[in-house]
C-alpha atoms as a PDB file:
ATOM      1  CA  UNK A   1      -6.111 -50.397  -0.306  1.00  0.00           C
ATOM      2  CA  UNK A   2      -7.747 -47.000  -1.165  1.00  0.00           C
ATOM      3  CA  UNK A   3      -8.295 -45.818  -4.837  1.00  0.00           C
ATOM      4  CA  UNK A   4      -7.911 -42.577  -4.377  1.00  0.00           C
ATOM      5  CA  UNK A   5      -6.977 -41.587  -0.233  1.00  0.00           C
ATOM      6  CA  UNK A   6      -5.322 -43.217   2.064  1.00  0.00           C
ATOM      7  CA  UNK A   7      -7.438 -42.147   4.592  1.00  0.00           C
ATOM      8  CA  UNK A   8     -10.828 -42.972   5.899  1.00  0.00           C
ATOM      9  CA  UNK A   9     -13.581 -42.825   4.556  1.00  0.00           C
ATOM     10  CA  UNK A  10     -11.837 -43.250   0.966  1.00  0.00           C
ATOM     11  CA  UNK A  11     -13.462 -40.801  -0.853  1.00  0.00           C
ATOM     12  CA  UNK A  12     -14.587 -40.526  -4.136  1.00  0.00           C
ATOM     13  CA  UNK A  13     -11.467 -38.957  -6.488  1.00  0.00           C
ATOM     14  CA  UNK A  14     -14.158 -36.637  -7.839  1.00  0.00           C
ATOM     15  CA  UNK A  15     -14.934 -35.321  -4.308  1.00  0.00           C
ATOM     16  CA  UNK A  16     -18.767 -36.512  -4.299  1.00  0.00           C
ATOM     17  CA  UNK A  17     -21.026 -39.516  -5.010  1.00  0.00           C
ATOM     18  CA  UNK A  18     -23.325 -37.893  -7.569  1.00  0.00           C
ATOM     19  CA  UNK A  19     -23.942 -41.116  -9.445  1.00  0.00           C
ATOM     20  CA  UNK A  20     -24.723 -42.994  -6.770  1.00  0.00           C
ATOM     21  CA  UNK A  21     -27.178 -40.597  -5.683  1.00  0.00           C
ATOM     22  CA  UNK A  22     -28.532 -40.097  -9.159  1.00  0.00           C
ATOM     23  CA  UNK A  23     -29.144 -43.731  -9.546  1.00  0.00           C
ATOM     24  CA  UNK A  24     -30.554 -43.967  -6.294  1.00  0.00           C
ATOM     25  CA  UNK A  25     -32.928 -41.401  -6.280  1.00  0.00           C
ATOM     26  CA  UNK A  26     -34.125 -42.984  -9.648  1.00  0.00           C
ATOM     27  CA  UNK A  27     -34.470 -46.340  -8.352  1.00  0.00           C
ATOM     28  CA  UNK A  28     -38.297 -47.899  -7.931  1.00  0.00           C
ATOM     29  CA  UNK A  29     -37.128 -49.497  -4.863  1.00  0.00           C
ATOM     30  CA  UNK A  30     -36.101 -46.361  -2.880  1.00  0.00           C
ATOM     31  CA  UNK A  31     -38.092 -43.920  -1.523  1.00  0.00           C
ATOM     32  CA  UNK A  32     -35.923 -41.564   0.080  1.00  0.00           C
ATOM     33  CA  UNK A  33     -32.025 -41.062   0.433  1.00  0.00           C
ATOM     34  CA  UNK A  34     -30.569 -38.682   3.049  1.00  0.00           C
ATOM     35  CA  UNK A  35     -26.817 -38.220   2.992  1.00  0.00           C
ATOM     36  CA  UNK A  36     -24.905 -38.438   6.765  1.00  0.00           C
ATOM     37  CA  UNK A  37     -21.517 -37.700   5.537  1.00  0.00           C
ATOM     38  CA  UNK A  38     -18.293 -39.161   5.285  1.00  0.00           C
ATOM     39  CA  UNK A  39     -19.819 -41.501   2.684  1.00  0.00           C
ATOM     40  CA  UNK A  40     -22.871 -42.592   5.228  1.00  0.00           C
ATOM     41  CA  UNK A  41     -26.449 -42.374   3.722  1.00  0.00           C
ATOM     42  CA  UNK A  42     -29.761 -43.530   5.082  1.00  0.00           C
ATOM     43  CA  UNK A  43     -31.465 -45.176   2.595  1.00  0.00           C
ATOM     44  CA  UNK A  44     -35.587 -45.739   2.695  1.00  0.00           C
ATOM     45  CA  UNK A  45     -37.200 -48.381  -0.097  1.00  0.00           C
ATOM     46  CA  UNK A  46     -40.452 -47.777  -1.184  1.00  0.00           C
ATOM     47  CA  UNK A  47     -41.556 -51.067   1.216  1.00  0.00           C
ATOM     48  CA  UNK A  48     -40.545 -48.919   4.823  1.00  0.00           C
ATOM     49  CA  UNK A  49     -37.320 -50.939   4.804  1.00  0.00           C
ATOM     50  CA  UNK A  50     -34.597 -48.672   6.088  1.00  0.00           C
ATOM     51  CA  UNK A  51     -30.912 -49.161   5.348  1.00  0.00           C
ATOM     52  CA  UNK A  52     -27.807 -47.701   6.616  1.00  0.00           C
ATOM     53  CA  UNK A  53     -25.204 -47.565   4.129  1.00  0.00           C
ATOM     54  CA  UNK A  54     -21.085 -46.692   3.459  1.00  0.00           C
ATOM     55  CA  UNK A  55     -20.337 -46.009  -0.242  1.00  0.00           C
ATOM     56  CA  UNK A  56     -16.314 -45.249  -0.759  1.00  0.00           C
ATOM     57  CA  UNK A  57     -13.804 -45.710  -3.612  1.00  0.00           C
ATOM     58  CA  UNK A  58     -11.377 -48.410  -2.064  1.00  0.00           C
ATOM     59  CA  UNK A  59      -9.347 -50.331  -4.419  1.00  0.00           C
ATOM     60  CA  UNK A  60      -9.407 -53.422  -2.587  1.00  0.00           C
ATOM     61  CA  UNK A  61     -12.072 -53.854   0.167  1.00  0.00           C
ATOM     62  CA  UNK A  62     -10.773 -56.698   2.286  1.00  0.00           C
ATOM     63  CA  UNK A  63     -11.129 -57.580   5.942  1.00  0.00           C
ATOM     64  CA  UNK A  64      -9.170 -54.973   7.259  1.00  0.00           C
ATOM     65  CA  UNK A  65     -11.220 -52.138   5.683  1.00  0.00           C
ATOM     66  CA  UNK A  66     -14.690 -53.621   6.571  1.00  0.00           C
ATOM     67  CA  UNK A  67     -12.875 -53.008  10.086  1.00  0.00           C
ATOM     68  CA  UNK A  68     -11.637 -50.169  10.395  1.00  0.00           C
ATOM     69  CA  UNK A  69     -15.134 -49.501   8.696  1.00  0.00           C
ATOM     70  CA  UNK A  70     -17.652 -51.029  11.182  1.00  0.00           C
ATOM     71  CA  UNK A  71     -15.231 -50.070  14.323  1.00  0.00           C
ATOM     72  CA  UNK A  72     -15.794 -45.813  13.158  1.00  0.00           C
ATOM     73  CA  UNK A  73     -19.157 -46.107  11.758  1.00  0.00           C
ATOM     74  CA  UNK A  74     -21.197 -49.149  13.832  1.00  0.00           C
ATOM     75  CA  UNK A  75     -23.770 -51.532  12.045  1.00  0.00           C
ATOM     76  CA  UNK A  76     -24.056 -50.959   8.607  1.00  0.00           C
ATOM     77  CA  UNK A  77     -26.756 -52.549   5.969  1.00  0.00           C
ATOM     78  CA  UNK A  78     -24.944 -52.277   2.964  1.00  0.00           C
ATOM     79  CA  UNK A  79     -21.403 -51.355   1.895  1.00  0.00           C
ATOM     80  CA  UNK A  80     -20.986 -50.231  -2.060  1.00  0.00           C
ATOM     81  CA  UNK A  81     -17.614 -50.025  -3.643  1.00  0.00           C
ATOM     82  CA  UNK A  82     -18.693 -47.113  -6.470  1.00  0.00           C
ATOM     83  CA  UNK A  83     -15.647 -47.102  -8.766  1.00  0.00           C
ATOM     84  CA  UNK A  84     -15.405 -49.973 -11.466  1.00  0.00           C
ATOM     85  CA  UNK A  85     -11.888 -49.967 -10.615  1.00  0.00           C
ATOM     86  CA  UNK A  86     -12.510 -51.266  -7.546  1.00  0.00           C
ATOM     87  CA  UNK A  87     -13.795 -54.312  -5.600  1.00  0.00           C
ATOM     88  CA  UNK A  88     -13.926 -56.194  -2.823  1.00  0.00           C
ATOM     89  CA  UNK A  89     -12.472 -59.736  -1.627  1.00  0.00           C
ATOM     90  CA  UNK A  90     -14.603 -62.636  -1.885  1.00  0.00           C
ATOM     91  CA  UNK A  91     -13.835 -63.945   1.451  1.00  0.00           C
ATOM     92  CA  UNK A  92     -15.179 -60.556   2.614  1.00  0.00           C
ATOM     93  CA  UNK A  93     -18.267 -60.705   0.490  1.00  0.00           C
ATOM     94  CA  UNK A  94     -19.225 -64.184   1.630  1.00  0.00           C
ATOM     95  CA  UNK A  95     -18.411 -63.057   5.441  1.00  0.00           C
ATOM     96  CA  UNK A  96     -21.276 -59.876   5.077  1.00  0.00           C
ATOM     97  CA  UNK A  97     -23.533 -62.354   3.404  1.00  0.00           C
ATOM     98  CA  UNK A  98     -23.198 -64.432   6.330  1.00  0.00           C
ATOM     99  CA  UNK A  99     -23.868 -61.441   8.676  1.00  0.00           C
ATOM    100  CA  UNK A 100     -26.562 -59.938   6.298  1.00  0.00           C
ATOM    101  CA  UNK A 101     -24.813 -57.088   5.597  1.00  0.00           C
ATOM    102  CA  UNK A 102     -24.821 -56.187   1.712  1.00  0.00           C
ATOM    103  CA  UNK A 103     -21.249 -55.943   0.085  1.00  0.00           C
ATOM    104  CA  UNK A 104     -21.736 -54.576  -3.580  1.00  0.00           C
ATOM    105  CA  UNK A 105     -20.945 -52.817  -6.454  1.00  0.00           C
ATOM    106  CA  UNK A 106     -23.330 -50.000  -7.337  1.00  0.00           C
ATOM    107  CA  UNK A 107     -24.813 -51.959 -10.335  1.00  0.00           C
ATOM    108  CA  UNK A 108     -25.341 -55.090  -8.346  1.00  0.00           C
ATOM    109  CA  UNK A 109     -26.760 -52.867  -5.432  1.00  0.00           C
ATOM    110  CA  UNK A 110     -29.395 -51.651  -7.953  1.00  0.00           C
ATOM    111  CA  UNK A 111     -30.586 -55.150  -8.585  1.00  0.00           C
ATOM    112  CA  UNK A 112     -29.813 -56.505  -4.642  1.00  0.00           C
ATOM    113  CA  UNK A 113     -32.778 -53.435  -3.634  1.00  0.00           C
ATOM    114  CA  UNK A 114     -35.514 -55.176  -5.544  1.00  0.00           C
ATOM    115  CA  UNK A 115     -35.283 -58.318  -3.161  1.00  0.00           C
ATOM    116  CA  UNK A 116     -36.576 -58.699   0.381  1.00  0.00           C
ATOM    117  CA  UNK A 117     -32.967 -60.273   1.574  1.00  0.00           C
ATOM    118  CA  UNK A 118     -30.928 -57.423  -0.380  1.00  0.00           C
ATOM    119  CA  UNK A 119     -27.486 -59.161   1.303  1.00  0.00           C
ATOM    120  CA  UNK A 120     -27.441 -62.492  -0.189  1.00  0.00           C
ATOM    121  CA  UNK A 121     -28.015 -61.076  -4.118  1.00  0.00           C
ATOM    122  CA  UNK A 122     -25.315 -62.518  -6.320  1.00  0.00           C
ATOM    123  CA  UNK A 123     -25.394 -61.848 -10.362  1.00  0.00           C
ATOM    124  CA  UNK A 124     -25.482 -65.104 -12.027  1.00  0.00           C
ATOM    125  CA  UNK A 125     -21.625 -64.867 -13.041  1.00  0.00           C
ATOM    126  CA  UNK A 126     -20.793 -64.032  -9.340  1.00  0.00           C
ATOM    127  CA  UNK A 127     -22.852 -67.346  -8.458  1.00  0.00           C
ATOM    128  CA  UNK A 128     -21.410 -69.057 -10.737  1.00  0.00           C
ATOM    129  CA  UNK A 129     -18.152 -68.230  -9.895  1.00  0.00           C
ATOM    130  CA  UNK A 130     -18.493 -69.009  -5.919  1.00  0.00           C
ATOM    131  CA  UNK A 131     -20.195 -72.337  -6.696  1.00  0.00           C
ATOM    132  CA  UNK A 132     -16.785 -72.777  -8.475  1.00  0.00           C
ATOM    133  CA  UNK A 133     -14.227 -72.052  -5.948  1.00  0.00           C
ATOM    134  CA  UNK A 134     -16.587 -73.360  -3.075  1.00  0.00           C
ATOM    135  CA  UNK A 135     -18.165 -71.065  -1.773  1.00  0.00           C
ATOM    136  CA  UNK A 136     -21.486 -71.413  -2.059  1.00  0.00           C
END
């Protein structure tokens, strides 16, 4: 369910991703960020490690949307949801773990890039949490 669009690639409301680049271009991790367009970057960390990634502003980022995602855009790395209104399903999340593919927030993204298997990072509360319902 889109945030602020209806339409692929659910866009930002603001029109851009300046935060995201900001932060990214600020990160220790990250050595180089080249935008592709309809919210595709290319993303280098300092290590050589290079990761294709979707940002978009999707309300609810379910199974349908990862989708309609990977079926327009191919293999992706990482997926970030960038508004805090927004998330994604934890079905979902636990699916792109499962096919390394990182499925984040931009503030858990930050802290995914400073590990070697960026895909499986979980904050503590999000571990928590899955160990809870079973998912972990």
């Amino acid at each position: 369910m889109p945030a602020h669009s209806e339409a692929f690639p659910w866009p930002s409301y603001y029109g851009h991703f300046d935060f995201f680049e900001q932060r990214m271009r600020a990160h220790s991790r990250v050595r180089d960020l080249e935008a592709l367009g309809e919210g595709r970057y290319r993303l280098i960390k300092t290590d050589g490690t290079v990761l294709e990634a979707f940002i978009c502003e999707c309300y609810s980022y379910g199974a349908a949307e990862y989708l309609e995602t990977t079926t327009k855009l191919g293999k992706l790395d990482v997926i970030i949801i960038s508004s805090n209104w927004c998330g994604y399903s934890d079905d979902l999340k636990m699916q792109c773990r499962d096919e390394q593919v990182g499925l984040f927030s931009i503030r858990d993204f930050m802290a995914a890039l400073n590990r070697p298997d960026f895909w499986a990072y979980l904050s503590d509360w999000d571990e928590q949490r899955y160990k809870k319902r079973g998912l972990l």
